[in-house]
Protein backbone atom coordinates (compact mmCIF):
# COMPACT_ATOMS: atom_id res chain seq x y z
CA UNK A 1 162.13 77.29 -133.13
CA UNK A 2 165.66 77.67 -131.60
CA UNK A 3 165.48 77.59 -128.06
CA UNK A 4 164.99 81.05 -126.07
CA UNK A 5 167.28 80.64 -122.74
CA UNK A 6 167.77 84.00 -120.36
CA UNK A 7 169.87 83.49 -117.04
CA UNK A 8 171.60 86.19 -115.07
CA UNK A 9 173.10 86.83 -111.69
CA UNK A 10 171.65 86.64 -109.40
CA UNK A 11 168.30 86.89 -111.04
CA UNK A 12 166.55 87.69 -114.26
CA UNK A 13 164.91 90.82 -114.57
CA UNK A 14 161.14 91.65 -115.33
CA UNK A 15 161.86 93.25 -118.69
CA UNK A 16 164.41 90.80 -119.46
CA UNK A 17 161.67 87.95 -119.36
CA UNK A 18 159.33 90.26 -121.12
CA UNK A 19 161.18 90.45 -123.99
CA UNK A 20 162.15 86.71 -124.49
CA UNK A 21 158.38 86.10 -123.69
CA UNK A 22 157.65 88.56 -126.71
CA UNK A 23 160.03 86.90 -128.89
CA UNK A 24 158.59 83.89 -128.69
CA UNK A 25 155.35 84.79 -130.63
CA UNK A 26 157.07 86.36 -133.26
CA UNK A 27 156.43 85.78 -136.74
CA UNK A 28 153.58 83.58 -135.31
CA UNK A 29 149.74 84.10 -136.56
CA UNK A 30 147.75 83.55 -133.84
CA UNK A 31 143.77 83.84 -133.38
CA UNK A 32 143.40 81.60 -130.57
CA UNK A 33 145.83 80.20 -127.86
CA UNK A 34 145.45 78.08 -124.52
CA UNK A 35 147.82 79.01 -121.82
CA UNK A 36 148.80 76.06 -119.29
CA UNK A 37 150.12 77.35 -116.37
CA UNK A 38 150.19 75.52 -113.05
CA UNK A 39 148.15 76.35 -110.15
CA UNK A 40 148.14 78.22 -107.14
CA UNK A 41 150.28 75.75 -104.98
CA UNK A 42 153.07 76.07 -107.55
CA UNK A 43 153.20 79.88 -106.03
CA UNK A 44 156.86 80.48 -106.43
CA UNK A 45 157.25 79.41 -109.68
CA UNK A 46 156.98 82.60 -111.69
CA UNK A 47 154.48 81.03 -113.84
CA UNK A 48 151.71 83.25 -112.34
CA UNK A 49 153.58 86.72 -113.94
CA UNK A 50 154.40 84.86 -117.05
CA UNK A 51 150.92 83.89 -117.49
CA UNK A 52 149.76 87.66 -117.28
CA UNK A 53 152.53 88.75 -119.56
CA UNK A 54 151.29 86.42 -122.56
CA UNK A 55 147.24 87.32 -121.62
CA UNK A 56 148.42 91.08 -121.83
CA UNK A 57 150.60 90.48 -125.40
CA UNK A 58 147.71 88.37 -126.87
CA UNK A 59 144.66 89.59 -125.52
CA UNK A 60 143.71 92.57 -128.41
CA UNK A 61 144.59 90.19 -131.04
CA UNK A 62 143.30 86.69 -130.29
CA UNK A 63 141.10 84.60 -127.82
CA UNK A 64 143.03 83.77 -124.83
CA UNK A 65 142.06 80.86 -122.67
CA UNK A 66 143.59 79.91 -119.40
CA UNK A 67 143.64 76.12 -118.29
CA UNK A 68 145.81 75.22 -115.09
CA UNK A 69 147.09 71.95 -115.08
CA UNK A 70 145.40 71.07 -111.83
CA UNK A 71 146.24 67.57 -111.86
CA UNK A 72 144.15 65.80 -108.79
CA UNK A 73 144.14 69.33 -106.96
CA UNK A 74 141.41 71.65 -106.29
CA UNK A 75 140.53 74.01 -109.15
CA UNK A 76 141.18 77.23 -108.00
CA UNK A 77 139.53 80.29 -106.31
CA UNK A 78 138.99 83.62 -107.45
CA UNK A 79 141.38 85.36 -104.90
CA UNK A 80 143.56 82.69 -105.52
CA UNK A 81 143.25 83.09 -109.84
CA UNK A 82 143.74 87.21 -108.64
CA UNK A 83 146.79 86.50 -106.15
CA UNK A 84 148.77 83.91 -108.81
CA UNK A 85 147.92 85.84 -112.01
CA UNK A 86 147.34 89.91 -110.65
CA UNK A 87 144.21 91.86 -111.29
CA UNK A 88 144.70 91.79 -115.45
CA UNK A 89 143.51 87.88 -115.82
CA UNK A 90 139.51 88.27 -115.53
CA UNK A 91 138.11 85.00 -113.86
CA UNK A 92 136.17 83.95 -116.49
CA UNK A 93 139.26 83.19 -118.56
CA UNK A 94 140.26 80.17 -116.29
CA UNK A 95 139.10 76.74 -117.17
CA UNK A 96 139.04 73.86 -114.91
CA UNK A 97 140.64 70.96 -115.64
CA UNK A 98 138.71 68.01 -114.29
CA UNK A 99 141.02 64.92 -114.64
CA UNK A 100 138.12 61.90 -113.92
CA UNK A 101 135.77 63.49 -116.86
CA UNK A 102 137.40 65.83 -119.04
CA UNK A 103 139.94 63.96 -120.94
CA UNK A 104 140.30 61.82 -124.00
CA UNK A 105 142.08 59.18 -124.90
CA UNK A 106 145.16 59.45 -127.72
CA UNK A 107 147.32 56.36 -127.34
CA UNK A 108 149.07 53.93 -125.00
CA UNK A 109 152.43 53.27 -123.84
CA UNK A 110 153.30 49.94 -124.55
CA UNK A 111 153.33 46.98 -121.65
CA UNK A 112 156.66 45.99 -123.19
CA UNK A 113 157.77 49.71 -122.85
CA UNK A 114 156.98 50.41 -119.27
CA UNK A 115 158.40 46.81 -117.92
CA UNK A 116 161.97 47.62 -119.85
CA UNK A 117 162.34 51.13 -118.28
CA UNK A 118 160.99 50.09 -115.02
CA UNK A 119 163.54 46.71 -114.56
CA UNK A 120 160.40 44.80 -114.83
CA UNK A 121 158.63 45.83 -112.15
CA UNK A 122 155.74 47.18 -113.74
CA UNK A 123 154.35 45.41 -116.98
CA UNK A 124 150.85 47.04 -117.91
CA UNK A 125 150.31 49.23 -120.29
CA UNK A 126 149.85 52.94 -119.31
CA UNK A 127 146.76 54.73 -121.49
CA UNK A 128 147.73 58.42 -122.66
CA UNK A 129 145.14 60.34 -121.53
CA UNK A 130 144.84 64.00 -121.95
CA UNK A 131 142.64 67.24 -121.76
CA UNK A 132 140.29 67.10 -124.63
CA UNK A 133 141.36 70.87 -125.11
CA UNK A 134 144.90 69.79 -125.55
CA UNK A 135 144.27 67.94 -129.24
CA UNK A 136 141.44 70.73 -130.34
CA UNK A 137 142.98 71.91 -134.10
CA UNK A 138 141.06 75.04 -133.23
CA UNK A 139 144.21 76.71 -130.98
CA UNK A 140 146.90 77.85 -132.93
CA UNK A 141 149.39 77.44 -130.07
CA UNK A 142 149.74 75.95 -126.72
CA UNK A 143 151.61 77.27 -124.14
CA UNK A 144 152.80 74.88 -121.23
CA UNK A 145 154.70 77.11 -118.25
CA UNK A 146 155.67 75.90 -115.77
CA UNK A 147 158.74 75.28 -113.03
CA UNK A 148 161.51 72.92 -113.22
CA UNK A 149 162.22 71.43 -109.57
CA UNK A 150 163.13 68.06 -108.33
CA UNK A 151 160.25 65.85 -108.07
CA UNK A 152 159.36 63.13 -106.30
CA UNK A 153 157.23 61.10 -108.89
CA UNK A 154 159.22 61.94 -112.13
CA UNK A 155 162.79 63.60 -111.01
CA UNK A 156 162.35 66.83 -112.38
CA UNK A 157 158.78 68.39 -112.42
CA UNK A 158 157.20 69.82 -115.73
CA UNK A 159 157.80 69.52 -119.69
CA UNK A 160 155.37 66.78 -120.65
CA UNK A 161 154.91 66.06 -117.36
CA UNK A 162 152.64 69.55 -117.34
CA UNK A 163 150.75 67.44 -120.02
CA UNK A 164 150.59 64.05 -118.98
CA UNK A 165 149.50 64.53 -115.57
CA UNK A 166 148.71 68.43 -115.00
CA UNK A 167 146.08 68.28 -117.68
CA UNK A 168 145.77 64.47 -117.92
CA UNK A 169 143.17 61.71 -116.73
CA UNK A 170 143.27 59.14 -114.14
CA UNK A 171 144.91 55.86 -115.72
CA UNK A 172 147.90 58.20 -116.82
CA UNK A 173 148.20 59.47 -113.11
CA UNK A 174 147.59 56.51 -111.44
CA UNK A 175 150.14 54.36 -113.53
CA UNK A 176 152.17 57.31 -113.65
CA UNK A 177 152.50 57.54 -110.05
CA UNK A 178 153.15 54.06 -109.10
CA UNK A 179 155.33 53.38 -111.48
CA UNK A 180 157.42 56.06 -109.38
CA UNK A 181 156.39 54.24 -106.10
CA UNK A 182 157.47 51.21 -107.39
CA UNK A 183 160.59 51.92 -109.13
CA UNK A 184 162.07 54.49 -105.37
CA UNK A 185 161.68 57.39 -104.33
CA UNK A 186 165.73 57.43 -104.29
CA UNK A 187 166.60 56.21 -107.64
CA UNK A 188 164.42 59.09 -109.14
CA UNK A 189 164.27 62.45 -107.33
CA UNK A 190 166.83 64.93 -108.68
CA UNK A 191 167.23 63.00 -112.21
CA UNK A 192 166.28 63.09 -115.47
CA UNK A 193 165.53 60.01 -117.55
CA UNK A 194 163.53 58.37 -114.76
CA UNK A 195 161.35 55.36 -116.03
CA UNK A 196 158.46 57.76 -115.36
CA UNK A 197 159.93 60.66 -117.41
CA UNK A 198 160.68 57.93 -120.37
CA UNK A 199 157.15 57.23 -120.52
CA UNK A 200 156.27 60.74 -121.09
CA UNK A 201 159.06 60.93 -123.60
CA UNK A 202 157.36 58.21 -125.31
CA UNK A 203 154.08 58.85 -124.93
CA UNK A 204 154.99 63.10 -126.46
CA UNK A 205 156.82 61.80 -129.52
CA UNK A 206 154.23 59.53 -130.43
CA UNK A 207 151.21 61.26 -129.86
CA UNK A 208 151.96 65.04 -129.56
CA UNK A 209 153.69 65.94 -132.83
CA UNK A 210 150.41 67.64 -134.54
CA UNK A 211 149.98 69.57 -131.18
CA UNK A 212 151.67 73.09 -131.35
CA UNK A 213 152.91 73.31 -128.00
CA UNK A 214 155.27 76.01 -126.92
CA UNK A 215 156.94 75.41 -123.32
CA UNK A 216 158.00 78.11 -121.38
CA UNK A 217 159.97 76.77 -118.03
CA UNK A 218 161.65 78.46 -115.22
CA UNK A 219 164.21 77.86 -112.06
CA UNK A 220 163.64 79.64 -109.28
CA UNK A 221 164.09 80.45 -105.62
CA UNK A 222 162.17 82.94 -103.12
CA UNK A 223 163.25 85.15 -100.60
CA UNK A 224 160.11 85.51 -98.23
CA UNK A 225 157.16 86.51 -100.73
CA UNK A 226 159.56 87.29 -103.80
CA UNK A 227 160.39 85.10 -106.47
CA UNK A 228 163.77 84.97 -107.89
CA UNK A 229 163.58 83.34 -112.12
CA UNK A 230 167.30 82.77 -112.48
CA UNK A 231 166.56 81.10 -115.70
CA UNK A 232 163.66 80.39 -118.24
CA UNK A 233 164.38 78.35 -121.31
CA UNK A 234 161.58 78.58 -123.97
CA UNK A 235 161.29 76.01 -126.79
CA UNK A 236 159.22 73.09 -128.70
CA UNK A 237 161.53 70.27 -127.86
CA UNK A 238 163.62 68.23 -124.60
CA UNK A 239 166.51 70.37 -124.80
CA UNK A 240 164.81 73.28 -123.51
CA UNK A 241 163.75 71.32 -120.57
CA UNK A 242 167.63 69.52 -120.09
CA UNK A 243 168.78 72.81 -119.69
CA UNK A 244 166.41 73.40 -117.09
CA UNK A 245 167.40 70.40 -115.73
CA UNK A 246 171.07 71.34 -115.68
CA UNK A 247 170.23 74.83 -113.59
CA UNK A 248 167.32 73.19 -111.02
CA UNK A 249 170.19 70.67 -109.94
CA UNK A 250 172.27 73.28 -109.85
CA UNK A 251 170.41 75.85 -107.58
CA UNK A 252 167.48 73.70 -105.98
CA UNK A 253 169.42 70.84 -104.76
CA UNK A 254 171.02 71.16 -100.71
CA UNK A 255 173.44 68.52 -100.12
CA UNK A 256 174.95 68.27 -96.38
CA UNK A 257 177.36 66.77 -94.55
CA UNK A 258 175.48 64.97 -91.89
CA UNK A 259 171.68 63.34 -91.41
CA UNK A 260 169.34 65.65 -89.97
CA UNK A 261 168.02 64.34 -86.36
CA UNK A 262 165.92 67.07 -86.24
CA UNK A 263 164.33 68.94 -88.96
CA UNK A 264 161.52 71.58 -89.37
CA UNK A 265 159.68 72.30 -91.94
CA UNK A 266 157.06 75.30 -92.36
CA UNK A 267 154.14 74.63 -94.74
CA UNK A 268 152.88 78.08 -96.30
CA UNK A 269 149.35 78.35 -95.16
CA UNK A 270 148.50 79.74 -98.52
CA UNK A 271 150.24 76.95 -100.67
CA UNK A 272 149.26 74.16 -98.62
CA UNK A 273 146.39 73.17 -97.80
CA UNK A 274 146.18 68.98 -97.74
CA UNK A 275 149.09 66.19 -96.81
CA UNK A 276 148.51 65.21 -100.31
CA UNK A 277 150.70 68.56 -101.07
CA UNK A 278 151.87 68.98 -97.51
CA UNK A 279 154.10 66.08 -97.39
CA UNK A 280 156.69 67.16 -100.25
CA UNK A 281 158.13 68.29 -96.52
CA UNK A 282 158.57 64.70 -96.23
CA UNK A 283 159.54 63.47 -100.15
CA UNK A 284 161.87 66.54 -100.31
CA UNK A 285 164.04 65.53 -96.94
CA UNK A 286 163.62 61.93 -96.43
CA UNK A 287 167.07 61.18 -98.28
CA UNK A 288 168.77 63.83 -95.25
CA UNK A 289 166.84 62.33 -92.67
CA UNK A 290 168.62 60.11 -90.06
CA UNK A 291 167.98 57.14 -89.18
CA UNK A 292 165.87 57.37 -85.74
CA UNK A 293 165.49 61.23 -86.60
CA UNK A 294 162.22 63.64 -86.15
CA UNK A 295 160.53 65.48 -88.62
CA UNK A 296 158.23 67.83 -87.72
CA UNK A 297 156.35 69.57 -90.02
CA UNK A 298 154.74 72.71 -89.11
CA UNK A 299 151.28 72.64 -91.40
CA UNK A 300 149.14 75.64 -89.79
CA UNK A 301 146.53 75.45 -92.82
CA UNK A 302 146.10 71.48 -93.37
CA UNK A 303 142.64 70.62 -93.31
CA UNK A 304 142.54 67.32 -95.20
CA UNK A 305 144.46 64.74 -96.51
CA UNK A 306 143.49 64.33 -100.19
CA UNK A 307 142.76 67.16 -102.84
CA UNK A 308 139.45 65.47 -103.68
CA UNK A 309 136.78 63.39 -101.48
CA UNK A 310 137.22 60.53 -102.61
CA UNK A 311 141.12 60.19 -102.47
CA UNK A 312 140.77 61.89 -98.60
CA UNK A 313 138.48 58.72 -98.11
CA UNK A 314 140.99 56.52 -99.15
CA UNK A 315 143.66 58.19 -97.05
CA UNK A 316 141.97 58.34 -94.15
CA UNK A 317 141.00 54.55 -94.43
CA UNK A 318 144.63 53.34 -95.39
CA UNK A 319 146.94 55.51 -93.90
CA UNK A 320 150.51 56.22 -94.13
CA UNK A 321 151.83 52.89 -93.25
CA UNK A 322 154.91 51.84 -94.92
CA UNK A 323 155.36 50.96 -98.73
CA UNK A 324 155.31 47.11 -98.19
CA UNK A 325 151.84 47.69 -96.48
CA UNK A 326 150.53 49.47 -98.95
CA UNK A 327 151.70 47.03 -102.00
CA UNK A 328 150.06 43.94 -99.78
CA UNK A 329 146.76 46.62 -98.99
CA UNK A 330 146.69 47.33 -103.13
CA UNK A 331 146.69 43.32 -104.34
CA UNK A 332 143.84 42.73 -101.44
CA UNK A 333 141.71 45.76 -101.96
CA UNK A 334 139.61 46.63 -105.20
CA UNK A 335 139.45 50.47 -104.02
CA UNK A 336 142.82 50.56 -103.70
CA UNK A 337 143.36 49.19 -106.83
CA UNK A 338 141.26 51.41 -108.56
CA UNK A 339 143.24 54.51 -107.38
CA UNK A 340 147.05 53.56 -107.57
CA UNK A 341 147.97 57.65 -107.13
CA UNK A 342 146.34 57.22 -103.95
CA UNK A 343 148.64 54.09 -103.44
CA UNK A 344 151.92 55.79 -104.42
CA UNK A 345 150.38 58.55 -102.30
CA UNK A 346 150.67 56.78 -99.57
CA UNK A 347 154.00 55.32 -99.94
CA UNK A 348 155.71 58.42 -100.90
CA UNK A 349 154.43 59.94 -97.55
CA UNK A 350 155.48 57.10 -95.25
CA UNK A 351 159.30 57.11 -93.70
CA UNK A 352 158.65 53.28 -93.75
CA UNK A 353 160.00 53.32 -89.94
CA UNK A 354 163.07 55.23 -90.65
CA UNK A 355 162.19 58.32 -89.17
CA UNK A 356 159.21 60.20 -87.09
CA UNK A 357 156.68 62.01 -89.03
CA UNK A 358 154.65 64.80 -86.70
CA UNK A 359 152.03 66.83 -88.31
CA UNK A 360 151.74 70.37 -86.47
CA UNK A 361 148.15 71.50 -87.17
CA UNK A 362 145.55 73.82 -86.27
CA UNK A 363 142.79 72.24 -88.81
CA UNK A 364 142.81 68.83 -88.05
CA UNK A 365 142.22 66.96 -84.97
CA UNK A 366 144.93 64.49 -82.96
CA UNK A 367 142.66 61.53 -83.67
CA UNK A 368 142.48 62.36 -87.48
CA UNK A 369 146.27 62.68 -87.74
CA UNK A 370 147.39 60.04 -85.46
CA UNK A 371 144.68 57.84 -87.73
CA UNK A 372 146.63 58.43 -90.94
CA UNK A 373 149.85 57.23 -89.20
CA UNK A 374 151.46 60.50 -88.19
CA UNK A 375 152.36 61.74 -84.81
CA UNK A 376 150.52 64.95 -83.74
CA UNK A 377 151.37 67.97 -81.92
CA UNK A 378 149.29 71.27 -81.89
CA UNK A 379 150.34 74.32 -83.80
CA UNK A 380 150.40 76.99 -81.23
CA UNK A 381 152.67 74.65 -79.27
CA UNK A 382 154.97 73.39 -81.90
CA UNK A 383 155.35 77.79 -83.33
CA UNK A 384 156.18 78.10 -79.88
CA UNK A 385 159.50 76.23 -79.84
CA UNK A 386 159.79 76.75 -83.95
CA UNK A 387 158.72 80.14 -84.84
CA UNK A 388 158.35 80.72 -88.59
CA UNK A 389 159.17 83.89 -88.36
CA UNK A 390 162.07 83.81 -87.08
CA UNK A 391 163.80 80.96 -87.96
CA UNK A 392 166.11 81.54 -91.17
CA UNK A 393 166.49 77.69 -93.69
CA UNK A 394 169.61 76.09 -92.26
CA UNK A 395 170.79 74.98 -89.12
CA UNK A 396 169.95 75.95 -85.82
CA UNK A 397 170.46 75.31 -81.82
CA UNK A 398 167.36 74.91 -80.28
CA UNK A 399 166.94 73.81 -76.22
CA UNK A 400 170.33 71.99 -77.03
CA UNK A 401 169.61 70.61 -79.96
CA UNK A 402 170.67 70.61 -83.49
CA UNK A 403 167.69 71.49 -85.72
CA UNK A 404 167.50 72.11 -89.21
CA UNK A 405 164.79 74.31 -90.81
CA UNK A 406 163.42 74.45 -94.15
CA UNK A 407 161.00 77.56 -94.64
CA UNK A 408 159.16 75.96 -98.05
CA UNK A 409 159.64 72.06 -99.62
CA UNK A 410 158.03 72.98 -103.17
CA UNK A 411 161.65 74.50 -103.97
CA UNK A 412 164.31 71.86 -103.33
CA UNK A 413 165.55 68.93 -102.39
CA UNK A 414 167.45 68.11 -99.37
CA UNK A 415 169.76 65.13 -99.39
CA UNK A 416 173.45 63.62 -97.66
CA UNK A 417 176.35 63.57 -99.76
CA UNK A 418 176.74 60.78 -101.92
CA UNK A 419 173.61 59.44 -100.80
């Protein structure tokens, strides 16, 4: 199909997405249809009203299931299904992905692939694992939504990505993810063709052209509560996505004048919930941060430090510790090893001594945060001096000094000019 794009100024409207939602299942026959949206810590992306739309303008006609691409998160709660999608989604039409069990196997990226887009510096091959719903001939159509943002493992979140790793098994998310670590944070976040995105590229054209996916992918913003979709591009192929692309860097990316030596950053208590999500405060700003600076993050809801048990295990045993630590940790340790997300986990959320990290927290203890390398301050104390709900994103003067404040990560990327 001819891609479907809609953007307006300053936003697009609700019956403006309806109908370019509607025209993409024209002249379709469908009887059954799996709709991939993400989950509920991808709150502002729009995808949760986009999700009802479709279950509303295919529900009388065909089956309807609901997968989110949960990744390595937590599958999601009933007030959490009702708060993302509304009251129209019943429960029983979400599906949990469970990346360790539920996947099968369709192909592998070459060894020789991965080491020429990575400069060498990975040379294993990466397996292509996906949802064993994603390759059933039984669904007449897939539809992948989700939000186009910068990203710290790929450059630009979703497309395949929503595949490959939202709905995909461990050796694709592992590799996936250090592959990232290895290659820099830097060199990837806010670009394109990252060697991580290549490998997705690869491993779509060669093992995804008998699937019938549909993507449906949106740039936004909020304003408190209320998402703003200044732009959904709907198609079957890249150029969908590179338009995204074009708009995220447009409207998500903050470049300033001058390093932050103080910034602030408030962690939606309903969004986060883990450092494992929780530090995009510190992917997001670490290319505005000064050297020497403070970050504090203010994380009222952080209970734990990986989405699953056993990845909060390896966390808590490892710690945020620098990314030449955690290389030397991976070659010594067969746990370790075994996890690499976990690895480039634990890179990604590391300032590797160039700034302060403190985690403000109500849910975990100073001994538990201090443990996983952070400094700690309590909550209460911390609101105190930063309240939330008054501070507006952008700079402030606070006691005499310059802060700046982010109110939510997930939508941006902060960095210096020409950095």
């Amino acid at each position: 199909m001819t891609p479907l794009i809609i953007k307006n100024e300053p936003y697009i409207s609700d019956s403006q997405l309806k109908e370019a939602l509607a025209a993409s299942l024209e002249g379709r026959c469908l009887k059954k249809v799996l709709l991939l949206p993400p989950d509920y810590t991808r709150m502002y992306s729009g995808a949760g009203k986009i999700t009802a739309y479709y279950y509303d303008m295919l529900k009388d006609t065909c089956q309807v299931d609901i997968m989110p691409a949960l990744g390595t998160h937590e599958p999601m709660t009933r007030e959490e299904c009702t708060a993302f999608f509304g009251e129209g989604v019943p429960f029983d039409s979400i599906i949990v992905h469970n990346w360790r069990t539920d996947v099968v196997k369709i192909g592998e990226v070459p060894g020789e692939f991965v080491s020429s887009v990575s400069e060498g510096l990975v040379k294993d091959k990466i397996d292509v694992e996906v949802n064993r719903r994603i390759v059933d001939p039984s669904y007449d159509l897939i539809i992948s939504i989700g939000q186009v943002v910068p990203h710290e493992v790929v450059g630009m979140a979703n497309y395949s990505k929503n595949i490959f790793v939202g709905c995909g098994g461990s050796n694709m998310i592992n590799s996936s993810h250090m592959l990232g670590a290895f290659y820099g944070m830097e060199r990837i976040m806010g670009r394109d063709y990252s060697p991580v995105r290549k490998v997705f590229d690869y491993a779509h054209e060669n093992f995804l052209k008998d699937v019938p996916l549909l993507f449906v992918l949106t740039v936004t913003t909020n304003e408190g509560d209320e998402t703003r979709i200044h732009g959904a591009f709907i198609g079957e192929k890249r150029d969908s996505f590179e338009g995204a692309v074009a708009l995220s860097r447009e409207i998500n990316l903050t470049f300033v004048d001058e390093p932050f030596k103080k910034a602030v950053v408030y962690l939606d208590p309903r969004e986060f919930k883990s450092t494992w999500l929780g530090n995009k405060a510190i992917y997001r700003t670490r290319m505005a941060m000064a050297q020497g600076g403070e970050l504090i993050i203010l994380a009222p809801e952080v209970r734990k430090f990986g989405e699953d048990d056993e990845n909060d295990r390896l966390i808590r045993k490892y710690g945020y510790i620098g990314r030449e630590n955690i290389l030397k940790l991976v070659e010594e340790n067969e746990d370790l090893r075994a996890n690499l997300s976990v690895a480039a986990h634990l890179i990604h959320g590391s300032s590797d001594g160039r700034f302060n990290i403190t985690y403000c927290t109500r849910r975990l203890t100073r001994e538990e945060v201090e443990g996983a390398g952070f400094s700690y301050i309590p909550y209460d104390e911390a609101a105190e001096k930063y309240d939330p709900a008054k501070l507006t994103d952008g700079f402030h003067e606070i006691d005499g000094e310059k802060v700046f404040y982010i109110s939510n990560p997930a939508l941006g990327l902060w960095s210096v000019k020409n950095n």
